[in-house]
C-alpha atoms as a PDB file:
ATOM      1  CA  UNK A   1       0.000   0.000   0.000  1.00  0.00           C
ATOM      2  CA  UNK A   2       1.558   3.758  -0.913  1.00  0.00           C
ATOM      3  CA  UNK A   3       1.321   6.272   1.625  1.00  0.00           C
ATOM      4  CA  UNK A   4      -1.147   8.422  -0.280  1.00  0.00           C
ATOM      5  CA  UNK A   5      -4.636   9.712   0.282  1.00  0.00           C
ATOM      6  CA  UNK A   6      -7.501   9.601  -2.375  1.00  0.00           C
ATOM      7  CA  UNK A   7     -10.012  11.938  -1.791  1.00  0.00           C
ATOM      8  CA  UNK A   8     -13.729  10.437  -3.205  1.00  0.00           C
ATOM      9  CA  UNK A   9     -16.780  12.673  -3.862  1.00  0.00           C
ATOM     10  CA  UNK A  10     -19.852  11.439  -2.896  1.00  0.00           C
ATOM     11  CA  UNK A  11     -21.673  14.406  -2.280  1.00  0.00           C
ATOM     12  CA  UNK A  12     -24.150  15.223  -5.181  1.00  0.00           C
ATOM     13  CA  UNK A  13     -27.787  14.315  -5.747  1.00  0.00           C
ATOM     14  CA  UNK A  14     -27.945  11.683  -8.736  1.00  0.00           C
ATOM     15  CA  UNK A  15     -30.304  14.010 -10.463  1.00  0.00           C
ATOM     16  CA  UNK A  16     -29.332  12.539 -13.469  1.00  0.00           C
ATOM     17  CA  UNK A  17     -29.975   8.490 -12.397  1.00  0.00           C
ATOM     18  CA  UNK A  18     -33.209   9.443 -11.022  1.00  0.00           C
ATOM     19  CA  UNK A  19     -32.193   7.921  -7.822  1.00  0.00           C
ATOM     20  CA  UNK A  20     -29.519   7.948  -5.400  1.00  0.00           C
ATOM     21  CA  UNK A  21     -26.433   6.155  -7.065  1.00  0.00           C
ATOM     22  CA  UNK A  22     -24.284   5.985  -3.991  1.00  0.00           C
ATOM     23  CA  UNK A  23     -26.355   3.002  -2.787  1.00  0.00           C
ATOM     24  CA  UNK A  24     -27.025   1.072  -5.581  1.00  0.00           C
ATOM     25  CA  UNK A  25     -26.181  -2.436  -5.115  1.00  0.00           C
ATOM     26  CA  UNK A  26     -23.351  -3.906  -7.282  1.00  0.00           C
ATOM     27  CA  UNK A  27     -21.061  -7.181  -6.613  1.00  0.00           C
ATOM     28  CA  UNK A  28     -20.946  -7.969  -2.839  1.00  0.00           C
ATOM     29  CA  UNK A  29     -22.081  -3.973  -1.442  1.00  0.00           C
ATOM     30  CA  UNK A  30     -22.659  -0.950  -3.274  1.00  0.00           C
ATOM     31  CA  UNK A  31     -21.016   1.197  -6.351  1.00  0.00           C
ATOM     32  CA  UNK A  32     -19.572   3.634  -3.617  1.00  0.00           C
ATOM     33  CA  UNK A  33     -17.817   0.469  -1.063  1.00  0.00           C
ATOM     34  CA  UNK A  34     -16.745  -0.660  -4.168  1.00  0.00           C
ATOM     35  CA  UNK A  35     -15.348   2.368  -5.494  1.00  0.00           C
ATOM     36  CA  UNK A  36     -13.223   2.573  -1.785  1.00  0.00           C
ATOM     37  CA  UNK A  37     -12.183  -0.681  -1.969  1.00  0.00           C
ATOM     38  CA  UNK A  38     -10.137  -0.251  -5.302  1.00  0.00           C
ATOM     39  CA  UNK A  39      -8.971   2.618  -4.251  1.00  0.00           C
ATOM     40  CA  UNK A  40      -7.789   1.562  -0.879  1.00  0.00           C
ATOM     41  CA  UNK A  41      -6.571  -1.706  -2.647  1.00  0.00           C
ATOM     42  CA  UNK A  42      -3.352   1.084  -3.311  1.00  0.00           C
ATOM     43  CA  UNK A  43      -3.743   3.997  -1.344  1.00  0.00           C
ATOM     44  CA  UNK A  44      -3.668   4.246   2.930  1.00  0.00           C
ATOM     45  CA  UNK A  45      -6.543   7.081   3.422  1.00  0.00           C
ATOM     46  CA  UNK A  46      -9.290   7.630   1.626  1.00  0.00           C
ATOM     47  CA  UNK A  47     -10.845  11.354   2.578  1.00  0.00           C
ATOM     48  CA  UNK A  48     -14.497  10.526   1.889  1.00  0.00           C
ATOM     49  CA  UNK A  49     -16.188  13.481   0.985  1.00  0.00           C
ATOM     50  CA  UNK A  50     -20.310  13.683   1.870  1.00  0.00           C
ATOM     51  CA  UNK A  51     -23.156  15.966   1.263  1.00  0.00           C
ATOM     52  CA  UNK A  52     -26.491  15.573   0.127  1.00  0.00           C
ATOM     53  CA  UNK A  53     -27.705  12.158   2.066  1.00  0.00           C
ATOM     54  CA  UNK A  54     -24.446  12.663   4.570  1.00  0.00           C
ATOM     55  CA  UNK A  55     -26.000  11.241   7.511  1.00  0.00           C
ATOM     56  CA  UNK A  56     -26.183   7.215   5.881  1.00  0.00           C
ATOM     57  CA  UNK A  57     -22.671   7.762   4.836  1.00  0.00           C
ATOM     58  CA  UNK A  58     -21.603   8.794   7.905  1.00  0.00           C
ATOM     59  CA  UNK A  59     -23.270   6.090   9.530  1.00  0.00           C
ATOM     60  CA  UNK A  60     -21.736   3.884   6.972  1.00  0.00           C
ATOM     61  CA  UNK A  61     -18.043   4.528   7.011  1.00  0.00           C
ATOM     62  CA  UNK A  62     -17.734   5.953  10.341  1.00  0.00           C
ATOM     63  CA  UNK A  63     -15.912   3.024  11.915  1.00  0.00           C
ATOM     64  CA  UNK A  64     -13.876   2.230   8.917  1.00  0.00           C
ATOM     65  CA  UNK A  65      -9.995   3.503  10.080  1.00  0.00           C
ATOM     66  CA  UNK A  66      -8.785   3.988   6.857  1.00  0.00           C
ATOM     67  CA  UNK A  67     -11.245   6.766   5.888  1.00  0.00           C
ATOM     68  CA  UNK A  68     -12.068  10.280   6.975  1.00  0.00           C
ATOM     69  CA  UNK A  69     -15.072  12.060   6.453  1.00  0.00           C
ATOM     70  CA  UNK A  70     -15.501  15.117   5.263  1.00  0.00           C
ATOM     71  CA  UNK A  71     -18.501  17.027   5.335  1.00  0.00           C
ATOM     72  CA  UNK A  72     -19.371  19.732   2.358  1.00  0.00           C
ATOM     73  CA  UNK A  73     -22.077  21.583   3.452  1.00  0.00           C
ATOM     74  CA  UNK A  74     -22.056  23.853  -0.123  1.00  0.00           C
ATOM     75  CA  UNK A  75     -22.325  20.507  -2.332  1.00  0.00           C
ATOM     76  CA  UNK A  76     -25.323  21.936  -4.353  1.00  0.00           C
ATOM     77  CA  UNK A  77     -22.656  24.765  -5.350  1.00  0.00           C
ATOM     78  CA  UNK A  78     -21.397  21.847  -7.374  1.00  0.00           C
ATOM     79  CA  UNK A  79     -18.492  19.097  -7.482  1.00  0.00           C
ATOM     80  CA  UNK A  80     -15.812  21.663  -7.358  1.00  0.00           C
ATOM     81  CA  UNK A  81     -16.690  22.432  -3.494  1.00  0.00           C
ATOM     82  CA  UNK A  82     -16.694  18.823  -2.790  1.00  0.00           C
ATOM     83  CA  UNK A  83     -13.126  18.736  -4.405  1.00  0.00           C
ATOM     84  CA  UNK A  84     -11.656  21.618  -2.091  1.00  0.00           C
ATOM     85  CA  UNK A  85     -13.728  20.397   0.626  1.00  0.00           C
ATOM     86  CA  UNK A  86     -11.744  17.034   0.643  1.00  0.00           C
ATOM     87  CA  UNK A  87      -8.390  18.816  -0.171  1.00  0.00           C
ATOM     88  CA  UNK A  88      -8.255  20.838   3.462  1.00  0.00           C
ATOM     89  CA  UNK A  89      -8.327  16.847   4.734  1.00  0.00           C
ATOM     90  CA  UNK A  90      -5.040  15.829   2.878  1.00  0.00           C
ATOM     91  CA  UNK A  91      -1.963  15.460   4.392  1.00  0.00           C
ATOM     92  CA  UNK A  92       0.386  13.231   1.634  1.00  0.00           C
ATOM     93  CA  UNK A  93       2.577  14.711  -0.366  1.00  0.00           C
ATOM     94  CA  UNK A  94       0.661  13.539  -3.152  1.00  0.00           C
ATOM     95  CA  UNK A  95      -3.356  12.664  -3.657  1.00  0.00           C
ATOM     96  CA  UNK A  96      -5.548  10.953  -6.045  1.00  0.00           C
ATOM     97  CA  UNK A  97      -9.072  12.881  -6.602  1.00  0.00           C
ATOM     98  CA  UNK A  98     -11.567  10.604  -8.133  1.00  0.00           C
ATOM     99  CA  UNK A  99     -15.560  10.145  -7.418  1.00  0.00           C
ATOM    100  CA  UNK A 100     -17.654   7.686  -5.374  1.00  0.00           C
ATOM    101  CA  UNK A 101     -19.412   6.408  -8.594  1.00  0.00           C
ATOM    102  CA  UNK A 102     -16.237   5.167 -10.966  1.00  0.00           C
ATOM    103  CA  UNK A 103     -16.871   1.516  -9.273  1.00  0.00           C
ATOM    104  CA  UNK A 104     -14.265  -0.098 -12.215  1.00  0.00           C
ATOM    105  CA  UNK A 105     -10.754   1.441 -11.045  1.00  0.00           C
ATOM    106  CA  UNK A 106      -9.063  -1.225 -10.097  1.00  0.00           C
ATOM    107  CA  UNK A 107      -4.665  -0.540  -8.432  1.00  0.00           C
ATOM    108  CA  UNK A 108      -3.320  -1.228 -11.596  1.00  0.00           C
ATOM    109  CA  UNK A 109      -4.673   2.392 -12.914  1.00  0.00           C
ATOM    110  CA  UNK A 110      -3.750   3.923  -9.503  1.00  0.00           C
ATOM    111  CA  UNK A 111      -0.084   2.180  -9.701  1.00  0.00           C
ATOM    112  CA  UNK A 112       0.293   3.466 -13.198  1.00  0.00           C
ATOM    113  CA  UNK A 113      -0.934   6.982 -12.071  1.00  0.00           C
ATOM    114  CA  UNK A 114       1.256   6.753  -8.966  1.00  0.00           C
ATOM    115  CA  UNK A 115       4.760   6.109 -11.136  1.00  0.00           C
ATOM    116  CA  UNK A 116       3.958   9.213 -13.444  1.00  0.00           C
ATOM    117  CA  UNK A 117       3.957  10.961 -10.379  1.00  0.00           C
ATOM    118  CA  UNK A 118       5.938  14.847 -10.877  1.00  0.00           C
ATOM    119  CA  UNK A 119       4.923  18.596  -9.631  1.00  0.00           C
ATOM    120  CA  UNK A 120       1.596  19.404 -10.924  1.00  0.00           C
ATOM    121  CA  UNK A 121      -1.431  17.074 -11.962  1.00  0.00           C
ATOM    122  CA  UNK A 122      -1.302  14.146 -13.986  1.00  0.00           C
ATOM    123  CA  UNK A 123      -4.855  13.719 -16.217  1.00  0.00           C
ATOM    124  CA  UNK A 124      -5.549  10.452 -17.161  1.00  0.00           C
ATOM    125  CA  UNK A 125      -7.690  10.411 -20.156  1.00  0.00           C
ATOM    126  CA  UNK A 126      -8.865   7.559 -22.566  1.00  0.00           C
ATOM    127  CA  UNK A 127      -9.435   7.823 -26.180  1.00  0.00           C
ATOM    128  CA  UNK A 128      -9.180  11.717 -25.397  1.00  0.00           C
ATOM    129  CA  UNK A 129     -11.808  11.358 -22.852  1.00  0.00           C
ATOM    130  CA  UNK A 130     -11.083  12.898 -19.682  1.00  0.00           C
ATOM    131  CA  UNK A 131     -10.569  10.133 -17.055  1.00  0.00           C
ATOM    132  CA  UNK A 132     -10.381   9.621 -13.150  1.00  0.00           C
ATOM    133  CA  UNK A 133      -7.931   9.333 -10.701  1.00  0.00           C
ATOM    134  CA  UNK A 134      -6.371  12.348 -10.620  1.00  0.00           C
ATOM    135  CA  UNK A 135      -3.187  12.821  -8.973  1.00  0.00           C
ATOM    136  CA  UNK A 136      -1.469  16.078  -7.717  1.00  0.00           C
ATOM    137  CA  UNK A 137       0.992  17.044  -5.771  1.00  0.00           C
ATOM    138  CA  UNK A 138      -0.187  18.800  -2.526  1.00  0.00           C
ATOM    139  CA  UNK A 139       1.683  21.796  -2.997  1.00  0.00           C
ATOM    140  CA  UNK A 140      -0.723  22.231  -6.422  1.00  0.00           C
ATOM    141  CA  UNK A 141      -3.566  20.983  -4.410  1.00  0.00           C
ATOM    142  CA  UNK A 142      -3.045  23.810  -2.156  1.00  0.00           C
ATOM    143  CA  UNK A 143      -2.655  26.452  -4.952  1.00  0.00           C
ATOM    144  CA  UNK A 144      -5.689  25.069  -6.982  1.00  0.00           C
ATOM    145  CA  UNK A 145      -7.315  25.551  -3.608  1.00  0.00           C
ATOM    146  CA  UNK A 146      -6.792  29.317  -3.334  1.00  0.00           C
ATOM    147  CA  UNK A 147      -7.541  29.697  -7.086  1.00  0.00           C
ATOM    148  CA  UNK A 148     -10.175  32.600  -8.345  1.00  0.00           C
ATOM    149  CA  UNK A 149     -13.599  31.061  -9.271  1.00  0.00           C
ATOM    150  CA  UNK A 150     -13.436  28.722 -12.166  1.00  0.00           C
ATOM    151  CA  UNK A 151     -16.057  26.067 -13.149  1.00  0.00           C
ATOM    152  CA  UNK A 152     -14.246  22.611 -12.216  1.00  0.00           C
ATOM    153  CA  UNK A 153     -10.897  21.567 -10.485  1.00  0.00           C
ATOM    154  CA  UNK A 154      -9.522  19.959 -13.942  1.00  0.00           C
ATOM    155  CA  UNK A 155     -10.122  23.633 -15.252  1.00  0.00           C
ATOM    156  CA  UNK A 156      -8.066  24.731 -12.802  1.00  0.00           C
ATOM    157  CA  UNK A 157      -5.265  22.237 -13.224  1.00  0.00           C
ATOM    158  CA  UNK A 158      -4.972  22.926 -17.027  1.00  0.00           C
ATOM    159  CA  UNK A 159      -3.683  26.831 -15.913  1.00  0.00           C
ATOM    160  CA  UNK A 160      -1.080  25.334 -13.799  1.00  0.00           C
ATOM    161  CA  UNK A 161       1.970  22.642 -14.679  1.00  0.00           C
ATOM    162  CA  UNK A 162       0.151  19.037 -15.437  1.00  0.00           C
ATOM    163  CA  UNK A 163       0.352  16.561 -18.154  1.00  0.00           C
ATOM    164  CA  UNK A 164      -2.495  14.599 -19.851  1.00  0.00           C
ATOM    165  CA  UNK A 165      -2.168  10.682 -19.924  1.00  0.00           C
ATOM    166  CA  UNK A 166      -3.051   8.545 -22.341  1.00  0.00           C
ATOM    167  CA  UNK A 167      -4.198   5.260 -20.769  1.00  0.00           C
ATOM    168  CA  UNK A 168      -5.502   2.081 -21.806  1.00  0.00           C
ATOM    169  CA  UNK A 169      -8.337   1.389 -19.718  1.00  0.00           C
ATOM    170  CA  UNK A 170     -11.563   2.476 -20.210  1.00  0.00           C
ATOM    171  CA  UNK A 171     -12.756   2.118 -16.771  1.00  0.00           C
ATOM    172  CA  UNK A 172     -11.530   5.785 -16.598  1.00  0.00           C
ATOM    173  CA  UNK A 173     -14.067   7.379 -17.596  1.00  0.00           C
ATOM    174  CA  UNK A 174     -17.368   4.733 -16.817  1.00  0.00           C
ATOM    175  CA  UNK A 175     -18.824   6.636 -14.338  1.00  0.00           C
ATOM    176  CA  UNK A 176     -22.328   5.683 -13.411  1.00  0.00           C
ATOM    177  CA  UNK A 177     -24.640   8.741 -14.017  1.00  0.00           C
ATOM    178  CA  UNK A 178     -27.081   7.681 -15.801  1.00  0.00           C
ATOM    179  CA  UNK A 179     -29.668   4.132 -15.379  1.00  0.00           C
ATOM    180  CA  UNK A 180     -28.402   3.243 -18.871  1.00  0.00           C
ATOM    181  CA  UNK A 181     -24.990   3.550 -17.414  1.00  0.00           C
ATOM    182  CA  UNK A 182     -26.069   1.094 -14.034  1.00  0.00           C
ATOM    183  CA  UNK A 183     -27.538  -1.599 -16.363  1.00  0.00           C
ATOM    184  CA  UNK A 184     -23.650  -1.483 -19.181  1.00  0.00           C
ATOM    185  CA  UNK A 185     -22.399  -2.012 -15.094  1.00  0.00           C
ATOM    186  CA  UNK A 186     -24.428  -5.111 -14.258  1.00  0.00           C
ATOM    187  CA  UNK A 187     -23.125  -6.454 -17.746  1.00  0.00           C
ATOM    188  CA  UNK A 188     -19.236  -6.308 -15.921  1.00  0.00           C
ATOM    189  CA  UNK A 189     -20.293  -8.364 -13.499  1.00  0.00           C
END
């Protein structure tokens, strides 16, 4: 396991699946345990980051060690806040920033991530498709923190030093938003 934390969103409404994705059963738990067990399969914290719904997280994770829980009480302001809201929690030199419904990312993708590692951000992306994990470098974590308004934390790392990654697995970018996107899932099973 590398000492680094991984800070997962799980903080928005699903408005888009109709119904709250954080919960929806997949292999032995739900698309969200799943998501922290791949990504604690590699890294030693993850900073769990709640808001709409907070309370059954809470309850949920609250005895787990390995995770701290943040709360973001402005997470119908939109991902970004959930982003910074996760970042005051870090304390690695380096962190991962990915989301609570990406269920597929299994260590080899973090590993990979991990030995690009340099000052800045490294952007995964597949097929040109911006991908998840993210990993920066907390002194550009800290600077993308104090950053003027912008509309997403990737738009902020493209104005400072990062590098886009080509990658070869798709899992990168199969987030579950949508119920057409929970029922290509159940097909991975």
């Amino acid at each position: 396991m590398t000492q680094v934390d991984c800070i997962i969103t799980a903080a928005g409404l699903s408005s888009r699946m109709g119904q709250w994705k954080m919960m929806l059963p997949w292999r032995d738990g739900t698309i969200l345990d799943a998501s922290i067990k791949n990504a604690l399969q590699y890294c030693s914290r993850i900073i769990l980051v709640t808001g709409f719904r907070a309370d059954e997280l809470h309850a949920r994770y609250r005895h787990t060690p390995a995770i701290t829980l943040v709360h973001n009480p402005d997470f119908q302001q939109g991902l970004l806040t959930s982003v910074l809201a996760g970042a005051s929690a870090v304390e690695s030199d380096y962190c991962f920033i990915t989301h609570g419904d990406l269920p597929c990312l299994m260590p080899e993708i973090f590993s990979e991530i991990w030995s690009l590692r340099e000052d800045g951000a490294i952007l995964p992306h597949y097929r040109g498709t911006p991908g998840h994990p993210i990993l920066i470098d907390s002194a550009s974590l800290r600077h993308a923190a104090s950053h003027g308004p912008m509309t997403s934390m990737r738009n902020i790392l493209r104005h400072g030093k990062h590098r886009c990654v080509e990658m070869k697995y798709p899992q990168i970018i199969f987030d579950i938003d949508t119920p057409d996107d929970f029922i290509r899932l159940q097909a991975t099973r």
